[in-house]
C-alpha atoms as a PDB file:
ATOM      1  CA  UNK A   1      79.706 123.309  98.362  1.00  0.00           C
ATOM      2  CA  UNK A   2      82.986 124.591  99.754  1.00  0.00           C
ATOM      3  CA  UNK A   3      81.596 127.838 100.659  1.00  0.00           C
ATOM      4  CA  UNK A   4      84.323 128.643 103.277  1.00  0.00           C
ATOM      5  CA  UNK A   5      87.690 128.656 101.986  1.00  0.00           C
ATOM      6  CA  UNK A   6      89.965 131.440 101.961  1.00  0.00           C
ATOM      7  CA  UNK A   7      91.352 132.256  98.351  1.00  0.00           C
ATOM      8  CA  UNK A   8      94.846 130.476  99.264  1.00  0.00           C
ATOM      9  CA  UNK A   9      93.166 127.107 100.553  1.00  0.00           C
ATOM     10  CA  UNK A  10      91.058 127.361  97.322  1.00  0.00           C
ATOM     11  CA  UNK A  11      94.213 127.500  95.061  1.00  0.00           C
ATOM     12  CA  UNK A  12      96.351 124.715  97.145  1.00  0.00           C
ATOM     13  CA  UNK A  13      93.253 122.297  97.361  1.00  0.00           C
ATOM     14  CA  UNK A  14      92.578 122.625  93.971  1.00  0.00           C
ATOM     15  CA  UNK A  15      96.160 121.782  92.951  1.00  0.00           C
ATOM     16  CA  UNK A  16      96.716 118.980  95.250  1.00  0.00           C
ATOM     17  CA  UNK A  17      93.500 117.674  93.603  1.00  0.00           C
ATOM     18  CA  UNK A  18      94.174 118.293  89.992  1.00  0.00           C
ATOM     19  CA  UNK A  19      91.178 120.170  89.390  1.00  0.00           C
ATOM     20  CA  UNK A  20      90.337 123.682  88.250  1.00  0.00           C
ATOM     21  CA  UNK A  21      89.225 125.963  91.233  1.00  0.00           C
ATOM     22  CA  UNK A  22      85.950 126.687  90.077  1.00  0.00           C
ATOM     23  CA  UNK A  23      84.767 122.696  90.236  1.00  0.00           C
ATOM     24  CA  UNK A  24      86.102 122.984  93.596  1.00  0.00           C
ATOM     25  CA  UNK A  25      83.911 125.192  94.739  1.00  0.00           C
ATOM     26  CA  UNK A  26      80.788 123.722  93.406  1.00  0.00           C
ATOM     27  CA  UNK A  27      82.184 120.250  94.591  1.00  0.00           C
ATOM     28  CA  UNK A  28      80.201 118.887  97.615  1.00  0.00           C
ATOM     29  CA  UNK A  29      82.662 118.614 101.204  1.00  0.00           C
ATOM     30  CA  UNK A  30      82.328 115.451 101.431  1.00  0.00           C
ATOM     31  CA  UNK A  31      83.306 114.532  97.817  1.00  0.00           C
ATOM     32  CA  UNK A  32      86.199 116.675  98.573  1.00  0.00           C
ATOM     33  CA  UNK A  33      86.965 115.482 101.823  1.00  0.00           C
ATOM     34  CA  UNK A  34      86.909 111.531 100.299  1.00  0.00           C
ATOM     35  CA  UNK A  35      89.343 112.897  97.569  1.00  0.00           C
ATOM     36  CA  UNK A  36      91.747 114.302 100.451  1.00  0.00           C
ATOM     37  CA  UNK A  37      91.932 111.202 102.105  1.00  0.00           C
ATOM     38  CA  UNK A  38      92.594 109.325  99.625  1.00  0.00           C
ATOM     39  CA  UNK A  39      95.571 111.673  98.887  1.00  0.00           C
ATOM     40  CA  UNK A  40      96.622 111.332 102.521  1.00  0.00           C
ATOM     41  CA  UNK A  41      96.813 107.218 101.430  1.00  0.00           C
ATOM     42  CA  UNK A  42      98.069 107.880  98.409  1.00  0.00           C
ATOM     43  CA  UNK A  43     101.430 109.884 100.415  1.00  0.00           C
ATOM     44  CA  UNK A  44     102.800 107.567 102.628  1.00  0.00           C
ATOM     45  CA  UNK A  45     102.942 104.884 100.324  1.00  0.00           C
ATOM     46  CA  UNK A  46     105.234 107.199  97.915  1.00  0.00           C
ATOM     47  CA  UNK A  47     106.840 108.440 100.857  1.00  0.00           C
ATOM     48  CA  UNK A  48     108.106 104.662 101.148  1.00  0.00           C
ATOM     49  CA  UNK A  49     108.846 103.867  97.571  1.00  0.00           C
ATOM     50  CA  UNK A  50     111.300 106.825  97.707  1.00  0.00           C
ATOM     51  CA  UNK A  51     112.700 106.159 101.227  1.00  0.00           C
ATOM     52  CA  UNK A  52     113.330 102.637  99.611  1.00  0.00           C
ATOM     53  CA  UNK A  53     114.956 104.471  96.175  1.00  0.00           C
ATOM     54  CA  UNK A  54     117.301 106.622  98.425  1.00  0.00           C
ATOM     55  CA  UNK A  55     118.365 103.595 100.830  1.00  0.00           C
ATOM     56  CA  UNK A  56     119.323 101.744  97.571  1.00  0.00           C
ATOM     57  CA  UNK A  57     121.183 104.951  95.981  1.00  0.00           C
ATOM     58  CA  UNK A  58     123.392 105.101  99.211  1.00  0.00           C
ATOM     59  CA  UNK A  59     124.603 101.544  99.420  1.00  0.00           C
ATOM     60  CA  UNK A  60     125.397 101.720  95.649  1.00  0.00           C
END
C-alpha cells in the first residue's frame, strides 16, 4: 500500500493513472510503480507522433 504520499502526489498519481484515489491507496507499490512505467513508455512515443504532426503542419 502507498502509505506515504502526501495528499497532492495522491491526487496527481491517481489522475495520471485514471483511477479513483482511494484504489490508489490500497494499490500495492509495485503494481503502481509497473503502471508508472508503463506511462513513462507510453510518453515518448506520443511525444513523437506529435513532434511528427507539427513537422508536417509547418511544411504545409
Amino acid at each position: 500500500m502507498l502509505k506515504q504520499l502526501s495528499p497532492e502526489t495522491a491526487i496527481k498519481l491517481a489522475k495520471e493513472l485514471v483511477i479513483p484515489i482511494e484504489q490508489l491507496v490500497h494499490t500495492p507499490r509495485h503494481i503502481v510503480l509497473a503502471k508508472l512505467a508503463e506511462l513513462a513508455k507510453q510518453q515518448p512515443e506520443a511525444a513523437k507522433t506529435e513532434d511528427a504532426d507539427d513537422e508536417k503542419e509547418s511544411n504545409s
